[in-house]
C-alpha atoms as a PDB file:
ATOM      1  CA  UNK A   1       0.000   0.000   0.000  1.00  0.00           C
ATOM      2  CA  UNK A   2       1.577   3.065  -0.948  1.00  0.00           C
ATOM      3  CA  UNK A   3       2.350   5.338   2.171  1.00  0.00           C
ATOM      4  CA  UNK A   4      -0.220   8.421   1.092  1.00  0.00           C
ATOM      5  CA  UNK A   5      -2.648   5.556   0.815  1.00  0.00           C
ATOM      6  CA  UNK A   6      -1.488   3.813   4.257  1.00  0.00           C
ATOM      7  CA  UNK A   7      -1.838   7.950   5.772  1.00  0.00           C
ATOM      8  CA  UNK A   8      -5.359   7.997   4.541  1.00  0.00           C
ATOM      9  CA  UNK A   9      -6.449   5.098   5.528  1.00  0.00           C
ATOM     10  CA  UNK A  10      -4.912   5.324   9.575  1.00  0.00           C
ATOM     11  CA  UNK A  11      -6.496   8.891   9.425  1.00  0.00           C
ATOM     12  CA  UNK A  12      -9.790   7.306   8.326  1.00  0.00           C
ATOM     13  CA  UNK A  13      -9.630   5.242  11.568  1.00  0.00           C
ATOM     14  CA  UNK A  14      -8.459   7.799  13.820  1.00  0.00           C
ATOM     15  CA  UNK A  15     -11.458   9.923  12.418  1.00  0.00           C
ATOM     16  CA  UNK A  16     -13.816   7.017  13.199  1.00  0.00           C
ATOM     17  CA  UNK A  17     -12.833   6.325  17.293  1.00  0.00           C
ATOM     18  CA  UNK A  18     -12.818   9.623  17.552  1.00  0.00           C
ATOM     19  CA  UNK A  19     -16.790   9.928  16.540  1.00  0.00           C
ATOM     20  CA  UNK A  20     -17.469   6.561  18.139  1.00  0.00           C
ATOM     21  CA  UNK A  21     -16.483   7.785  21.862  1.00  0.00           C
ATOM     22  CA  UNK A  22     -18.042  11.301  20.711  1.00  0.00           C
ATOM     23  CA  UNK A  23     -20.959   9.605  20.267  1.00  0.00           C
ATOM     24  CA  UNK A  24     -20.920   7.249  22.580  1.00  0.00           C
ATOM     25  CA  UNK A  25     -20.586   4.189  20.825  1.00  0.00           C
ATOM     26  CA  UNK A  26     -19.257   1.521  23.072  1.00  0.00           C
ATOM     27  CA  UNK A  27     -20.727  -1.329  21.249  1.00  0.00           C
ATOM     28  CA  UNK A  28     -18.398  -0.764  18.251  1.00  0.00           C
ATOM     29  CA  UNK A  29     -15.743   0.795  19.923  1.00  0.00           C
ATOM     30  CA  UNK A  30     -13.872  -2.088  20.318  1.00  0.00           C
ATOM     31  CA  UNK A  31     -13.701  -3.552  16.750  1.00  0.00           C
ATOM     32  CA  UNK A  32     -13.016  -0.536  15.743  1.00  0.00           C
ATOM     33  CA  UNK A  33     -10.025  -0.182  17.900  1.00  0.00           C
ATOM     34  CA  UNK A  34      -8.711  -3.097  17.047  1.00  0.00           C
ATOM     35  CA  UNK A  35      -8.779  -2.573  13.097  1.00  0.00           C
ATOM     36  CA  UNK A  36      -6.741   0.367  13.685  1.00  0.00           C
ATOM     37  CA  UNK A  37      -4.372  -1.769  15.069  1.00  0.00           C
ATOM     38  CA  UNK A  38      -4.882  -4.758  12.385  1.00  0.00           C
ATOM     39  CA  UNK A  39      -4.065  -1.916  10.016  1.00  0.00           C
ATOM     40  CA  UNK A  40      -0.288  -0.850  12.207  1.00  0.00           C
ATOM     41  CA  UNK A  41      -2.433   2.255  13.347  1.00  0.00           C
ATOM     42  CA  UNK A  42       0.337   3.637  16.147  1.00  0.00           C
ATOM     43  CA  UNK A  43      -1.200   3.225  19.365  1.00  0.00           C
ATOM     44  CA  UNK A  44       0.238   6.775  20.295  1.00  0.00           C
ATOM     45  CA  UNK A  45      -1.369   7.931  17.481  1.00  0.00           C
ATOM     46  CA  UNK A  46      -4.980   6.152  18.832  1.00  0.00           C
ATOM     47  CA  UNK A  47      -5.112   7.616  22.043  1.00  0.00           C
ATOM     48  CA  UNK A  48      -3.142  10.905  21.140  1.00  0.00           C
ATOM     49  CA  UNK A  49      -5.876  11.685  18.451  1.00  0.00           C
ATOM     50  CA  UNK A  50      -8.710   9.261  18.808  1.00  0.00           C
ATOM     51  CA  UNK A  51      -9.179   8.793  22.256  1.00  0.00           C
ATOM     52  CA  UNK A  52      -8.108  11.584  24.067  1.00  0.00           C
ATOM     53  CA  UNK A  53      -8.888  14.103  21.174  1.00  0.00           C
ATOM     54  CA  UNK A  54     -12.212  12.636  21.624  1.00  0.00           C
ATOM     55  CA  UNK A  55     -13.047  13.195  25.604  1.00  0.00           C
ATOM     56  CA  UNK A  56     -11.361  16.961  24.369  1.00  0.00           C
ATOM     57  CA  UNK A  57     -14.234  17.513  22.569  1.00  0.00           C
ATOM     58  CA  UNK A  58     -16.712  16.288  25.300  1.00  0.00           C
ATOM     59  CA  UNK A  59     -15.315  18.219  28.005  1.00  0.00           C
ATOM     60  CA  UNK A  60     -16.006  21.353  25.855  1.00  0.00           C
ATOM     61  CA  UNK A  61     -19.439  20.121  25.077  1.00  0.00           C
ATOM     62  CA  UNK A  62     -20.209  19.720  28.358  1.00  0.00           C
ATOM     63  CA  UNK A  63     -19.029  22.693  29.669  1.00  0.00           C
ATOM     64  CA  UNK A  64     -20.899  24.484  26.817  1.00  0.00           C
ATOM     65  CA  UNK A  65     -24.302  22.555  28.492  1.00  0.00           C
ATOM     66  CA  UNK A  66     -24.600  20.527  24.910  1.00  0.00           C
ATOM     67  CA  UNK A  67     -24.421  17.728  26.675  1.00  0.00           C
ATOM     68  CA  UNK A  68     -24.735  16.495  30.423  1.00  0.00           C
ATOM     69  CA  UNK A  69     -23.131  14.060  32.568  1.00  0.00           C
ATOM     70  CA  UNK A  70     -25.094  10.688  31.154  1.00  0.00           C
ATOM     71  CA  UNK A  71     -23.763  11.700  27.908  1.00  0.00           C
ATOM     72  CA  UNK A  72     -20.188  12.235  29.133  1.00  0.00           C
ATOM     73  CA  UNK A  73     -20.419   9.233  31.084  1.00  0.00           C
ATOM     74  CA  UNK A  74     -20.980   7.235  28.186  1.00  0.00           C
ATOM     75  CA  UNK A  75     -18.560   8.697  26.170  1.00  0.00           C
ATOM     76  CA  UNK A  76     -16.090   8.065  29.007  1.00  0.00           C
ATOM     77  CA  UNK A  77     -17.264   4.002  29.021  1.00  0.00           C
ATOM     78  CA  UNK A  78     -16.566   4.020  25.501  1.00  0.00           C
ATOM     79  CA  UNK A  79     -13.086   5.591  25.711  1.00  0.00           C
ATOM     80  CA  UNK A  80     -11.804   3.171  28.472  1.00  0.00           C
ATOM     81  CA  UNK A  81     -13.261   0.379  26.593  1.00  0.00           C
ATOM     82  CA  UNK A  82     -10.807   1.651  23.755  1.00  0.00           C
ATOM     83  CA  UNK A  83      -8.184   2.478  25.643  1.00  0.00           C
ATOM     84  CA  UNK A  84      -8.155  -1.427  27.932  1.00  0.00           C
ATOM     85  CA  UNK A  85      -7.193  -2.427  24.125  1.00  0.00           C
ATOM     86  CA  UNK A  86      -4.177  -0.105  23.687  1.00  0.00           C
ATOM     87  CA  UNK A  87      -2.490  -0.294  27.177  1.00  0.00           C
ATOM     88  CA  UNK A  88      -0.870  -3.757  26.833  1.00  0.00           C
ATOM     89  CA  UNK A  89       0.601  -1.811  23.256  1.00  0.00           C
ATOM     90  CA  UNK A  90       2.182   0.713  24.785  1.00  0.00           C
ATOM     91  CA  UNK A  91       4.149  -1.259  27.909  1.00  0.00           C
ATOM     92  CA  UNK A  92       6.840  -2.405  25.604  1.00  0.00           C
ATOM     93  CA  UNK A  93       7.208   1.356  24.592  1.00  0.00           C
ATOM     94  CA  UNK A  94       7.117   3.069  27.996  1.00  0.00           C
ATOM     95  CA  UNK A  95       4.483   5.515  26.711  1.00  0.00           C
ATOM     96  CA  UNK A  96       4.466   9.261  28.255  1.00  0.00           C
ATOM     97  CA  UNK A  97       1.218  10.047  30.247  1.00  0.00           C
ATOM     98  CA  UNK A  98       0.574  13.577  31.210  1.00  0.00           C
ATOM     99  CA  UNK A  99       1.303  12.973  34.963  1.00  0.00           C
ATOM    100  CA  UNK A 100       0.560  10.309  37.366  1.00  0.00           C
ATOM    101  CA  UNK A 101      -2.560  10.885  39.574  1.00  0.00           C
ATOM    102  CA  UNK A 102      -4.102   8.668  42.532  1.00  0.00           C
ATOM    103  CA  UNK A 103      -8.122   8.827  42.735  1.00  0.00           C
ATOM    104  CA  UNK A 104     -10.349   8.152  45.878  1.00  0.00           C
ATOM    105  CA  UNK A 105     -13.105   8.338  47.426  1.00  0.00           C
ATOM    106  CA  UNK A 106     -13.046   9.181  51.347  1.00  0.00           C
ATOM    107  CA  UNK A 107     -13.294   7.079  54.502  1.00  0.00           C
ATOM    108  CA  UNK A 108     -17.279   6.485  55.405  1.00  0.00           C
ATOM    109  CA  UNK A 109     -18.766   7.646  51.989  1.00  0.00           C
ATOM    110  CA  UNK A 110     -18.985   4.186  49.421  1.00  0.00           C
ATOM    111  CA  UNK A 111     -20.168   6.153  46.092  1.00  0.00           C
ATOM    112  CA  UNK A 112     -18.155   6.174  43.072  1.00  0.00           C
ATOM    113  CA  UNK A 113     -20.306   7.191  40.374  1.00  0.00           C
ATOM    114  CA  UNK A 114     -18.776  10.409  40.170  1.00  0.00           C
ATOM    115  CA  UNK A 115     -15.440   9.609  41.146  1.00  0.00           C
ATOM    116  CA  UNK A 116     -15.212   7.036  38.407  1.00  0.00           C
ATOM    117  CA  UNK A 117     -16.393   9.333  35.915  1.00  0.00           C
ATOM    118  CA  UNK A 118     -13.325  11.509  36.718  1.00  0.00           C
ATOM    119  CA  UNK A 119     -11.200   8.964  36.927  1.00  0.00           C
ATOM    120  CA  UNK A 120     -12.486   8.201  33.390  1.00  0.00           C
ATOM    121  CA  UNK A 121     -11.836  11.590  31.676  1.00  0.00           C
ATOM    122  CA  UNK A 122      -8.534  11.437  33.518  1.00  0.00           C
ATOM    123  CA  UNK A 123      -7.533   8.515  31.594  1.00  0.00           C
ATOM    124  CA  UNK A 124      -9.097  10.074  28.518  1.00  0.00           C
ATOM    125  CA  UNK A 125      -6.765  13.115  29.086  1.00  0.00           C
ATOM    126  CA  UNK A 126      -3.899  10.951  29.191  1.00  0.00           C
ATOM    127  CA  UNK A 127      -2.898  10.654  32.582  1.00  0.00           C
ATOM    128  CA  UNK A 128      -2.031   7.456  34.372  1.00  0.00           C
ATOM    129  CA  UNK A 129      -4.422   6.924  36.998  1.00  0.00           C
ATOM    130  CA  UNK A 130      -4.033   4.735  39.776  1.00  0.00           C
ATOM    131  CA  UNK A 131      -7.969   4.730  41.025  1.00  0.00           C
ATOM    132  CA  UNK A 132      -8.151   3.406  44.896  1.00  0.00           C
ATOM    133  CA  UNK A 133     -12.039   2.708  45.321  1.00  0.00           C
ATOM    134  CA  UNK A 134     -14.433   3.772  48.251  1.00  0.00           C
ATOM    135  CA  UNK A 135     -14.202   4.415  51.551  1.00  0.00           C
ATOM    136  CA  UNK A 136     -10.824   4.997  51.713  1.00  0.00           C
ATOM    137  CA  UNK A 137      -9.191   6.163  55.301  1.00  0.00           C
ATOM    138  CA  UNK A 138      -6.640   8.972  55.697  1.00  0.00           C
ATOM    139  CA  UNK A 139      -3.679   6.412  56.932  1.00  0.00           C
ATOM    140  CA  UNK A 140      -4.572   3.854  53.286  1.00  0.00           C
ATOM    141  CA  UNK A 141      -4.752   7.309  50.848  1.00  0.00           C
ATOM    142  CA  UNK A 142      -1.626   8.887  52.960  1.00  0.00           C
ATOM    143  CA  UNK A 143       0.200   5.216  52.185  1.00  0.00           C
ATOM    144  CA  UNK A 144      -0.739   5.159  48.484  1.00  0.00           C
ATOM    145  CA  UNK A 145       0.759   8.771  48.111  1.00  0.00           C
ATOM    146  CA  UNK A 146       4.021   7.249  49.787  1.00  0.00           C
ATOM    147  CA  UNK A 147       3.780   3.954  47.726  1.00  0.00           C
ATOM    148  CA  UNK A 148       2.774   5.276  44.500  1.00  0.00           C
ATOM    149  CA  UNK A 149       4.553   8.876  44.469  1.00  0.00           C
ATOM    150  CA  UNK A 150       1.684  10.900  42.285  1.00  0.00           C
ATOM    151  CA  UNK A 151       1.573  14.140  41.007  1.00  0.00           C
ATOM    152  CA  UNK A 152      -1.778  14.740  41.994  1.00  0.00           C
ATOM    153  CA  UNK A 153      -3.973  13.245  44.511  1.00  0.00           C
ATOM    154  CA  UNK A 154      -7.796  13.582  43.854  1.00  0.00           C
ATOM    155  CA  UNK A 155     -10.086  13.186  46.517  1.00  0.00           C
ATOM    156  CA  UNK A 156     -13.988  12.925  46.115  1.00  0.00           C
ATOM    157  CA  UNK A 157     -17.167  12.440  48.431  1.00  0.00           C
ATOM    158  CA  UNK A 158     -20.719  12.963  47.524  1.00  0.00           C
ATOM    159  CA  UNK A 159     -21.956  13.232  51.511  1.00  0.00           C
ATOM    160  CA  UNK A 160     -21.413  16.549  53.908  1.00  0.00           C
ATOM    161  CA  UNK A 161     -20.689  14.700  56.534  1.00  0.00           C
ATOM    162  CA  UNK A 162     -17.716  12.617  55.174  1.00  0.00           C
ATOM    163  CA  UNK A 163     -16.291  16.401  53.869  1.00  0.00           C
ATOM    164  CA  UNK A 164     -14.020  16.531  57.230  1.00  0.00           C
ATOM    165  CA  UNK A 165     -12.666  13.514  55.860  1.00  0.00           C
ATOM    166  CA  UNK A 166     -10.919  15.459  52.956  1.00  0.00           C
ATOM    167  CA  UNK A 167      -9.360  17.532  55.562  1.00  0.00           C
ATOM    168  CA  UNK A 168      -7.785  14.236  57.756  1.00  0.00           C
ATOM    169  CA  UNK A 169      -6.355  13.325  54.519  1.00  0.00           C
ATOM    170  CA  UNK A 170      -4.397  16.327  54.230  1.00  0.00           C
ATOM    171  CA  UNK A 171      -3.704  16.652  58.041  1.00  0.00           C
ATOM    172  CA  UNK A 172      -2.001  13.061  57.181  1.00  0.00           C
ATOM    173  CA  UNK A 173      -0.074  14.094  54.419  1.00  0.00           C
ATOM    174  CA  UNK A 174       1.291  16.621  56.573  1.00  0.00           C
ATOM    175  CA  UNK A 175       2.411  14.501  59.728  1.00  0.00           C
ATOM    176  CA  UNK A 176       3.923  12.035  57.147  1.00  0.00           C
ATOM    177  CA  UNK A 177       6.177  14.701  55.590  1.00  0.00           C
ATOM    178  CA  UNK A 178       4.562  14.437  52.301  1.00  0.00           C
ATOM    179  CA  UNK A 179       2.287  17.311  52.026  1.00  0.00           C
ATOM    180  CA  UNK A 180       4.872  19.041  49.948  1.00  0.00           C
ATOM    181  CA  UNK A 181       5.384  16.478  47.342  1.00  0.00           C
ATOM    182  CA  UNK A 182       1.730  16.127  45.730  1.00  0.00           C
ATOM    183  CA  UNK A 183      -0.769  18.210  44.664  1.00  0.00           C
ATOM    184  CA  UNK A 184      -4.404  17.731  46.201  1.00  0.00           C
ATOM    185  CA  UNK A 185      -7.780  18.185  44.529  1.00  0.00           C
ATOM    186  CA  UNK A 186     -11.096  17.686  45.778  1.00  0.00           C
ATOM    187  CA  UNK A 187     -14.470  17.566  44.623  1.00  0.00           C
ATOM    188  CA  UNK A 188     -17.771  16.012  45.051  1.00  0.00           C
ATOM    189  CA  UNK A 189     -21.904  17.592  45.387  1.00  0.00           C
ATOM    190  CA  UNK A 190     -21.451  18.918  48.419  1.00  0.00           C
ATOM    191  CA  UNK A 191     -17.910  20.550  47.907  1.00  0.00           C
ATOM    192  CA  UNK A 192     -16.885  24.025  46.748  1.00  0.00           C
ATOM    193  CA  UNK A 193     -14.244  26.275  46.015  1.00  0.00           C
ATOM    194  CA  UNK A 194     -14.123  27.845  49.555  1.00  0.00           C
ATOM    195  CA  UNK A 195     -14.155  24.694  51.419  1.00  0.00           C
ATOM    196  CA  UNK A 196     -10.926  23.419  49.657  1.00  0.00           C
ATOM    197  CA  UNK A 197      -9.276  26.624  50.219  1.00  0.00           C
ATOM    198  CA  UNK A 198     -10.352  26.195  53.834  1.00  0.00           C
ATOM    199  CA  UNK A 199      -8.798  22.554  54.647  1.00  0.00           C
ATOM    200  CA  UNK A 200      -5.830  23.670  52.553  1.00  0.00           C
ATOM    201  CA  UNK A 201      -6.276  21.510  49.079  1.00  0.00           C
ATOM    202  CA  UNK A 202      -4.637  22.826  45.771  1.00  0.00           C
ATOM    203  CA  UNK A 203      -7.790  23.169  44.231  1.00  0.00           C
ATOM    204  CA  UNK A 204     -11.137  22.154  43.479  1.00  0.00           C
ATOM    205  CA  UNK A 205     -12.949  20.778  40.374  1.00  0.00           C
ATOM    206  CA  UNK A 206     -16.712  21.356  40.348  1.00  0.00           C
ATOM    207  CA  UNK A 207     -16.838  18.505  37.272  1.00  0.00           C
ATOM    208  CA  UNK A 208     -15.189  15.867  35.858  1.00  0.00           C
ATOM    209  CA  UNK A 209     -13.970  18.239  32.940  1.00  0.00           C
ATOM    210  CA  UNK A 210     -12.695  20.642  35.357  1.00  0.00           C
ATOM    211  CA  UNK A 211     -10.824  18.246  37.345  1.00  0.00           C
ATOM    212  CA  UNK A 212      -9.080  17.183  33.923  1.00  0.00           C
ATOM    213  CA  UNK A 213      -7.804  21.086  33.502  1.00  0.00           C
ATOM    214  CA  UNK A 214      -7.027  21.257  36.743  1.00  0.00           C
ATOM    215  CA  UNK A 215      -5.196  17.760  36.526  1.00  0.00           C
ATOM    216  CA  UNK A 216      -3.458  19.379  33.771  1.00  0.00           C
ATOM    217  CA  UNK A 217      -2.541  22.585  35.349  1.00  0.00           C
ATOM    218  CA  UNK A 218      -1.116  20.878  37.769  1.00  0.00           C
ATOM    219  CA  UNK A 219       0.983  18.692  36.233  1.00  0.00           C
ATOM    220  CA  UNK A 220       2.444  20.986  33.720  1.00  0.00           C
ATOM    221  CA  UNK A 221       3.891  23.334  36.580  1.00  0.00           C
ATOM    222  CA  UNK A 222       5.579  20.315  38.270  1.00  0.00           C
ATOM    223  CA  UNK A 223       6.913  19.523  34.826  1.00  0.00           C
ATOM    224  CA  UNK A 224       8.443  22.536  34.224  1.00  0.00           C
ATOM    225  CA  UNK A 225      10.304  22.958  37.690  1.00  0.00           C
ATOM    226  CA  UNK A 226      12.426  20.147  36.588  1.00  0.00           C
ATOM    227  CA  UNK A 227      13.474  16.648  37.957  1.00  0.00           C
ATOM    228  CA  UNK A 228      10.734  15.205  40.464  1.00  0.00           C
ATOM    229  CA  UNK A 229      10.583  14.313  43.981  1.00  0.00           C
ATOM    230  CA  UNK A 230      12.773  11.451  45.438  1.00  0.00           C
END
């Protein structure tokens, strides 16, 4: 196949993800994945252009109010769905994410709707995210953040009353020495800008597509001050 034909072709496919997780088309999304890569599609290429230029486009649609969260979350299905067909691609390779994040939900408070759906777009965005479940205590986050060394920690609850948790968390990081070396976000219904400013977070994402800026933010400032933690 000549290589302006073998362009066209890859471009076709990348085209066609891309409007599958758009739309929300998780039924297909798979075999259509997988063609790319039957055709030498480069995975970079796939979730560079496809899948992440995809969940682009549906955080901006969703912040515009064209579409709400059952829409995104769909979308979001569909581009993990894609993506759980790339990622054993792209170990041999030692592919660059956009930062390394840890997700959770806090001690007491078991829903993970919400937190899952960020934890989704994170992915999308192309960050590797390391996504700890429900209920989590202060001492099992604070030992992730040691273990796993993140760039951002994201913290979520959907109940007022498990909102002091987010606060222990940070308390924790503090006594452990490791406050410094990890940025904190938090979010959830009952959270707001002023109440992370008030237990001391690094910011707050009303939304899943905020939380991916944020995410972003974040991570490009502790890029660009050089060589990481130890």
């Amino acid at each position: 196949m000549p290589a302006s034909t073998k362009e066209k072709a890859v471009s076709d496919y990348i085209a066609t993800i891309r409007k599958a997780v758009v739309d929300g088309n998780h039924a297909e999304i798979e075999t259509l994945v997988q063609r790319a890569i039957d055709n030498h599609a480069d995975p970079d290429t796939i979730i560079n252009e496809a899948l992440t230029g995809a969940m682009e486009i549906v955080g901006k649609r969703f912040a515009a109010n064209e579409i709400f969260v059952p829409e995104m979350f769909v979308s979001a299905l569909t581009m993990k769905k894609g993506l759980e067909l790339i990622r054993p691609l792209l170990t041999p390779t030692g592919a660059q994410s956009k930062g390394n994040i840890v997700i959770a939900t806090v001690k007491d408070d078991i829903h993970d709707i919400g937190k899952n759906l960020v934890a989704m777009m994170l992915e999308g965005g192309g960050f590797n995210v390391v996504d700890l479940g429900a209920d989590l205590s202060a001492k099992k986050v604070v030992s992730k953040v040691r273990e796993l060394k993140p760039d951002v920690l994201a913290l979520s609850t959907l109940l007022t009353t498990t909102m002091p948790q987010m606060e222990k968390v940070i308390g924790t990081l503090e006594a452990a020495g490791l406050r410094g070396s990890v940025k904190v976000m938090v979010g959830g219904a009952p959270v707001d800008r002023e109440f992370a400013e008030k237990i001391g977070a690094d910011g707050y994402g009303k939304d899943a597509g905020e939380a991916v800026e944020l995410a972003k933010k974040f991570c490009a400032g502790i890029r660009a001050m050089g060589p990481a933690k130890s």
